[in-house]
C-alpha atoms as a PDB file:
ATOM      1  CA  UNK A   1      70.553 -53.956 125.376  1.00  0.00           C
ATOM      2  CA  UNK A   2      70.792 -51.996 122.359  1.00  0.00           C
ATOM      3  CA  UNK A   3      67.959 -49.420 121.674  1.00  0.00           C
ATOM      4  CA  UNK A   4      66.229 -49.177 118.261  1.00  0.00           C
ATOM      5  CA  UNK A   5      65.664 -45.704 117.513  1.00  0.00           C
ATOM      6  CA  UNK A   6      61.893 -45.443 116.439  1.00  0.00           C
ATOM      7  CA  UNK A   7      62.857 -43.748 112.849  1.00  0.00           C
ATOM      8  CA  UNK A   8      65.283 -46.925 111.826  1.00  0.00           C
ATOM      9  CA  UNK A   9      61.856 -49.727 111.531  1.00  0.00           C
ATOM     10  CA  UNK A  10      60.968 -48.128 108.298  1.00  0.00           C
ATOM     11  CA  UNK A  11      64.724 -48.395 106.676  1.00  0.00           C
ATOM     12  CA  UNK A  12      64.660 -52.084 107.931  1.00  0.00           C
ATOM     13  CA  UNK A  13      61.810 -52.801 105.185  1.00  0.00           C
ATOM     14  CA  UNK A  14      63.372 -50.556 102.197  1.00  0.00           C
ATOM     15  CA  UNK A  15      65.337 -52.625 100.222  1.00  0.00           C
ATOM     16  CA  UNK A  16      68.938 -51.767  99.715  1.00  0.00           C
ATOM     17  CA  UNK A  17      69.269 -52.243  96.165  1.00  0.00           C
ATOM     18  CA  UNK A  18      68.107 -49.844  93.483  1.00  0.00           C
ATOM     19  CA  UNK A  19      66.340 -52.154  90.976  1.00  0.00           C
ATOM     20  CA  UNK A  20      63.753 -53.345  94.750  1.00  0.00           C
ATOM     21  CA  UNK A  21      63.511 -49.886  95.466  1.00  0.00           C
ATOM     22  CA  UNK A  22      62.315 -49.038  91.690  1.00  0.00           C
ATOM     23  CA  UNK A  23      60.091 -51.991  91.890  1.00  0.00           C
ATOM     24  CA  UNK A  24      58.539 -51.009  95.490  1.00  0.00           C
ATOM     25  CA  UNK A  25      57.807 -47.835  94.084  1.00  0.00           C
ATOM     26  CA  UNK A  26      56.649 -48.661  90.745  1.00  0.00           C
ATOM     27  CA  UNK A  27      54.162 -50.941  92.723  1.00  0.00           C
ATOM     28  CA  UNK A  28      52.803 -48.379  95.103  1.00  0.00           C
ATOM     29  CA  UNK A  29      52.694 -45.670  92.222  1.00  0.00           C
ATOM     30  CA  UNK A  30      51.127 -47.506  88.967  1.00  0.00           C
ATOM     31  CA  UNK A  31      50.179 -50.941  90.428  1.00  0.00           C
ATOM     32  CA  UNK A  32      47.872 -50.487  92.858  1.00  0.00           C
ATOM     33  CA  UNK A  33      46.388 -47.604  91.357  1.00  0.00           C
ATOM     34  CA  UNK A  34      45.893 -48.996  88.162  1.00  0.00           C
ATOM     35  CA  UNK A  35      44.606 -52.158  89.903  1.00  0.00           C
ATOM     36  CA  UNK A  36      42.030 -49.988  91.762  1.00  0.00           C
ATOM     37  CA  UNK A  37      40.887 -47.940  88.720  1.00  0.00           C
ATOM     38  CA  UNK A  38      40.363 -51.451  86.916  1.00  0.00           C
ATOM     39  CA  UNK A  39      38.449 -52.683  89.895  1.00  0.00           C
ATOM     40  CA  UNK A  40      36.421 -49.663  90.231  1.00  0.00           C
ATOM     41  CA  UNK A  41      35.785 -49.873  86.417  1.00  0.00           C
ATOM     42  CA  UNK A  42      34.383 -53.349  86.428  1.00  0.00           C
ATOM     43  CA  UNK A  43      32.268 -52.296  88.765  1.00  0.00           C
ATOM     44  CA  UNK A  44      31.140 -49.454  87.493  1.00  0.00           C
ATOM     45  CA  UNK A  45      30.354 -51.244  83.953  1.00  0.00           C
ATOM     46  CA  UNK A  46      28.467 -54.125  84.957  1.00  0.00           C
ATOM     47  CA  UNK A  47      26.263 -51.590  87.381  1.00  0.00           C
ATOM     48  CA  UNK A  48      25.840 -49.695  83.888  1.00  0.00           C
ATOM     49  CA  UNK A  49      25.464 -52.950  81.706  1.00  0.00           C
ATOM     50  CA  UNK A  50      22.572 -54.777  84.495  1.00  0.00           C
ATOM     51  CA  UNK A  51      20.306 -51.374  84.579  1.00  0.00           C
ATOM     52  CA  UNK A  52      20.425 -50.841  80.810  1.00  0.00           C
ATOM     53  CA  UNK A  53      19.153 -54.357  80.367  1.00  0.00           C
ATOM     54  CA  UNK A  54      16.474 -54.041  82.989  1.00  0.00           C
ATOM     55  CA  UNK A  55      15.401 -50.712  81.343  1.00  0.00           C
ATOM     56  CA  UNK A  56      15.276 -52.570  77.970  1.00  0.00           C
ATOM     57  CA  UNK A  57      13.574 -55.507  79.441  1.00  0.00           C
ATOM     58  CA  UNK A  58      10.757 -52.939  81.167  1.00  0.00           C
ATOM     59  CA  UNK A  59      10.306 -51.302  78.002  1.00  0.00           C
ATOM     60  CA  UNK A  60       9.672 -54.708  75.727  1.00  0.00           C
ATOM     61  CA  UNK A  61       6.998 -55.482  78.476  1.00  0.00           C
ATOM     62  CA  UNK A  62       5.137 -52.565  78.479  1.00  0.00           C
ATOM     63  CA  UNK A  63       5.545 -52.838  74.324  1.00  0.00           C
ATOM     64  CA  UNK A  64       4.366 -56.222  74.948  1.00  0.00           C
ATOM     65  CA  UNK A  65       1.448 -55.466  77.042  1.00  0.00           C
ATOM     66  CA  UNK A  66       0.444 -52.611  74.889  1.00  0.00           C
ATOM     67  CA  UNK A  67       0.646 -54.760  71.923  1.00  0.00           C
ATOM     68  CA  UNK A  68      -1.414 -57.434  73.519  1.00  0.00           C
ATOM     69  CA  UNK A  69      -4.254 -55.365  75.100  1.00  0.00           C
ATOM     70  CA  UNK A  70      -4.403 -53.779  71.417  1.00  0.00           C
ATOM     71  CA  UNK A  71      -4.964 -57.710  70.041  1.00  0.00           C
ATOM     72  CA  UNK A  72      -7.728 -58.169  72.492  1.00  0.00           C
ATOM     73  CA  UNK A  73      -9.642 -55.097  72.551  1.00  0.00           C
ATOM     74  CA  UNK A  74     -10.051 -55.835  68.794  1.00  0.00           C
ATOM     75  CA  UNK A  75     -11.379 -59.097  69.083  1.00  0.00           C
ATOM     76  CA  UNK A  76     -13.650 -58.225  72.150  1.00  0.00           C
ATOM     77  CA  UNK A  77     -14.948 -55.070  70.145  1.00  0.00           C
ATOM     78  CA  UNK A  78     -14.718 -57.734  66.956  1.00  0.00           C
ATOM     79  CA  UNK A  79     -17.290 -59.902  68.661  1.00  0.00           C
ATOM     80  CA  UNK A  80     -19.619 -57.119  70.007  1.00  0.00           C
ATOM     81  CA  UNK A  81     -20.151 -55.789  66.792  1.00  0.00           C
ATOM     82  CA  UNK A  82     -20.661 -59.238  64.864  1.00  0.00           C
ATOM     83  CA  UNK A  83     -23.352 -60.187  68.152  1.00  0.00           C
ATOM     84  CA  UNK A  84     -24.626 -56.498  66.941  1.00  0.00           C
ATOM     85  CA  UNK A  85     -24.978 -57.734  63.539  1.00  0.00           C
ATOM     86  CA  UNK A  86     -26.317 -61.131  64.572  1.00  0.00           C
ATOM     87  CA  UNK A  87     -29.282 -59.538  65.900  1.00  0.00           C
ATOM     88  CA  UNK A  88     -30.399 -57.663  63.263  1.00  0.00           C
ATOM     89  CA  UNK A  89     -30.331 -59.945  60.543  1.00  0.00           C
ATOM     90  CA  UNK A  90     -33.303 -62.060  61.914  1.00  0.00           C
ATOM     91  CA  UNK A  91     -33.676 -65.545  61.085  1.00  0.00           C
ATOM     92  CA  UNK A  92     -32.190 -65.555  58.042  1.00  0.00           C
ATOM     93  CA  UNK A  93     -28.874 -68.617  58.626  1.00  0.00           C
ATOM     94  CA  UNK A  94     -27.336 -68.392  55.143  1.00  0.00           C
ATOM     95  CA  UNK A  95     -26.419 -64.415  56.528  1.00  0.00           C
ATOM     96  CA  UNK A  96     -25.629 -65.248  60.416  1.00  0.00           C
ATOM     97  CA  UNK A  97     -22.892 -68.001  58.980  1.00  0.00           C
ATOM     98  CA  UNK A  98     -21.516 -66.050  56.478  1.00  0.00           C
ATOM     99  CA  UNK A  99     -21.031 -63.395  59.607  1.00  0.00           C
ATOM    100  CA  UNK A 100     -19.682 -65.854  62.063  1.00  0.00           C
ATOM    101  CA  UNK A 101     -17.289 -67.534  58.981  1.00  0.00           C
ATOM    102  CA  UNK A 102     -16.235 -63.625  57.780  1.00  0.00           C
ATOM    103  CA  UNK A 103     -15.756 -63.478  62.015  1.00  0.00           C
ATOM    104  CA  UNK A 104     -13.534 -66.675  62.458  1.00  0.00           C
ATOM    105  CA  UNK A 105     -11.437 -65.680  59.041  1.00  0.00           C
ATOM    106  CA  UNK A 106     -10.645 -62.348  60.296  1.00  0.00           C
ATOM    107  CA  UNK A 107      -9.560 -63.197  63.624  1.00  0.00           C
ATOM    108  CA  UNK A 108      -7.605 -66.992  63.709  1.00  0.00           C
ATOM    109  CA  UNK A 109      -8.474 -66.768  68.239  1.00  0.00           C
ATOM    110  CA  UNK A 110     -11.891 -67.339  67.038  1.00  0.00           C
ATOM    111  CA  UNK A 111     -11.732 -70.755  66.249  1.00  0.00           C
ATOM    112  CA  UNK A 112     -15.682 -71.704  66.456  1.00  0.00           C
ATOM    113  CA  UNK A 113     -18.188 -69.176  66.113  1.00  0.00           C
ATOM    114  CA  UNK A 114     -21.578 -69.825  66.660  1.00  0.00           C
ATOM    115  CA  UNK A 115     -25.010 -68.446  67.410  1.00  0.00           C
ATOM    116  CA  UNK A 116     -26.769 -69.300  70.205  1.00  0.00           C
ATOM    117  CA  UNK A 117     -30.452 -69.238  71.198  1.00  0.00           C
ATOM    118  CA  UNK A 118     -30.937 -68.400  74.906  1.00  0.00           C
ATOM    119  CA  UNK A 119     -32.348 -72.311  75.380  1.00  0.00           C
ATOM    120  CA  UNK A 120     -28.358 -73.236  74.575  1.00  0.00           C
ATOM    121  CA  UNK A 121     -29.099 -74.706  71.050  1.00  0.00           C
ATOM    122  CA  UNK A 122     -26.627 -73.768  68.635  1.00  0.00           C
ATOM    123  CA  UNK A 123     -28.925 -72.060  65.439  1.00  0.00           C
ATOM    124  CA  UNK A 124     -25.695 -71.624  63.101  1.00  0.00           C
ATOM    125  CA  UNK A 125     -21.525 -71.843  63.087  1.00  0.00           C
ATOM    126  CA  UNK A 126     -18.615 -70.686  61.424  1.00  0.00           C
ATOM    127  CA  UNK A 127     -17.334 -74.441  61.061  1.00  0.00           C
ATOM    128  CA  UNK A 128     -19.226 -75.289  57.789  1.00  0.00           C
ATOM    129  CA  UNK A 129     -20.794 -79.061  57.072  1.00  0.00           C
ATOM    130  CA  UNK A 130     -20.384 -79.332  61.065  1.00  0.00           C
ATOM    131  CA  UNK A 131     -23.268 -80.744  63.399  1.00  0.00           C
ATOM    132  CA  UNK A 132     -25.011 -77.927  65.397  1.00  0.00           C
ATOM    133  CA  UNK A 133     -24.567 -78.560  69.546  1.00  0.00           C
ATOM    134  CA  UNK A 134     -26.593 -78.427  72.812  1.00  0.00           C
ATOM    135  CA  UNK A 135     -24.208 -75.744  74.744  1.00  0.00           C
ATOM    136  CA  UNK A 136     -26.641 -75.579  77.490  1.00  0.00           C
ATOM    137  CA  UNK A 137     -23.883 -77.157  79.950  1.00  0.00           C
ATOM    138  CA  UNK A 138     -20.864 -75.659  78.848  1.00  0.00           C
ATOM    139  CA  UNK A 139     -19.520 -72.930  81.626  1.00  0.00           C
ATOM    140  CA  UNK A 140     -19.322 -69.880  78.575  1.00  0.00           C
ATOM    141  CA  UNK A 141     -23.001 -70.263  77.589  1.00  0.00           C
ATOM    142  CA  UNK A 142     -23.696 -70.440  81.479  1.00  0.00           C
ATOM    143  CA  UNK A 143     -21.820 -67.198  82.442  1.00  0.00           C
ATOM    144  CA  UNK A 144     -23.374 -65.716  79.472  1.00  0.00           C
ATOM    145  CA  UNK A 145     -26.828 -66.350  80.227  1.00  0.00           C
ATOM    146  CA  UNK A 146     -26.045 -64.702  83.429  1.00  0.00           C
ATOM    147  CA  UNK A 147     -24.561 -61.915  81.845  1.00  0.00           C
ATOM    148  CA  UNK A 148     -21.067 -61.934  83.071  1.00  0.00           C
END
């Protein structure tokens, strides 16, 4: 039996020739390396790319928000100050529809105006040459009568 001293495994696997042994080490010294660093790169990018977008995509929500509280705070504060206006201009319903038509051309989410009495009969509208309504039923004049 012939003994294998423990140093000759490693000189088994190195190739005898010089162009293997340039290639070996041309592997373990730029290949792998370069393979890692390219790896690690990706990585590193697309961890870069997916946060930038979710910070963009955060921002153009709160923008959006913002923008959209702004849009109906107006109209809410639009509508308090016409039903301010309402009231003091009496019975007069040449001047209540020219305030609820001035109301539905300055905001288009307005699409009907109209005055109300507090039996549900509709006393004027913005639509002109339209029929005036019984909104007694309708869930609006109902949660407005109760002052919600």
């Amino acid at each position: 039996m012939r003994k294998i001293p423990l140093f000759s495994f490693p000189r088994n696997f190195i190739p005898k020739q010089i162009w293997q042994q340039i290639f070996f080490i041309l592997v373990f010294v730029v290949v792998i390396p370069l393979g890692s660093l390219g790896v690690l790169l990706v990585t590193t990018s697309q961890k870069a790319i997916k946060e930038t977008v979710l910070r963009d995509q955060r921002e153009l929500a709160v923008h959006t928000t913002r923008e959209i509280k702004e849009h109906v705070y107006g109209a809410s504060e639009l509508l308090y100050v016409t039903a301010a206006l309402l009231g003091t201009l009496d019975a007069d319903r040449w001047k209540q529809q020219t305030a609820l038509v001035e109301l539905a051309l300055r905001n288009p989410a307005f699409e009907r105006a109209s005055f109300v009495s507090m039996d549900g009969y509709e006393m004027t509208t913005s639509e002109l040459g339209t029929s005036l309504r019984f909104v007694n039923k309708e869930p609006a004049f109902e949660k407005a009568s109760r002052g919600e």
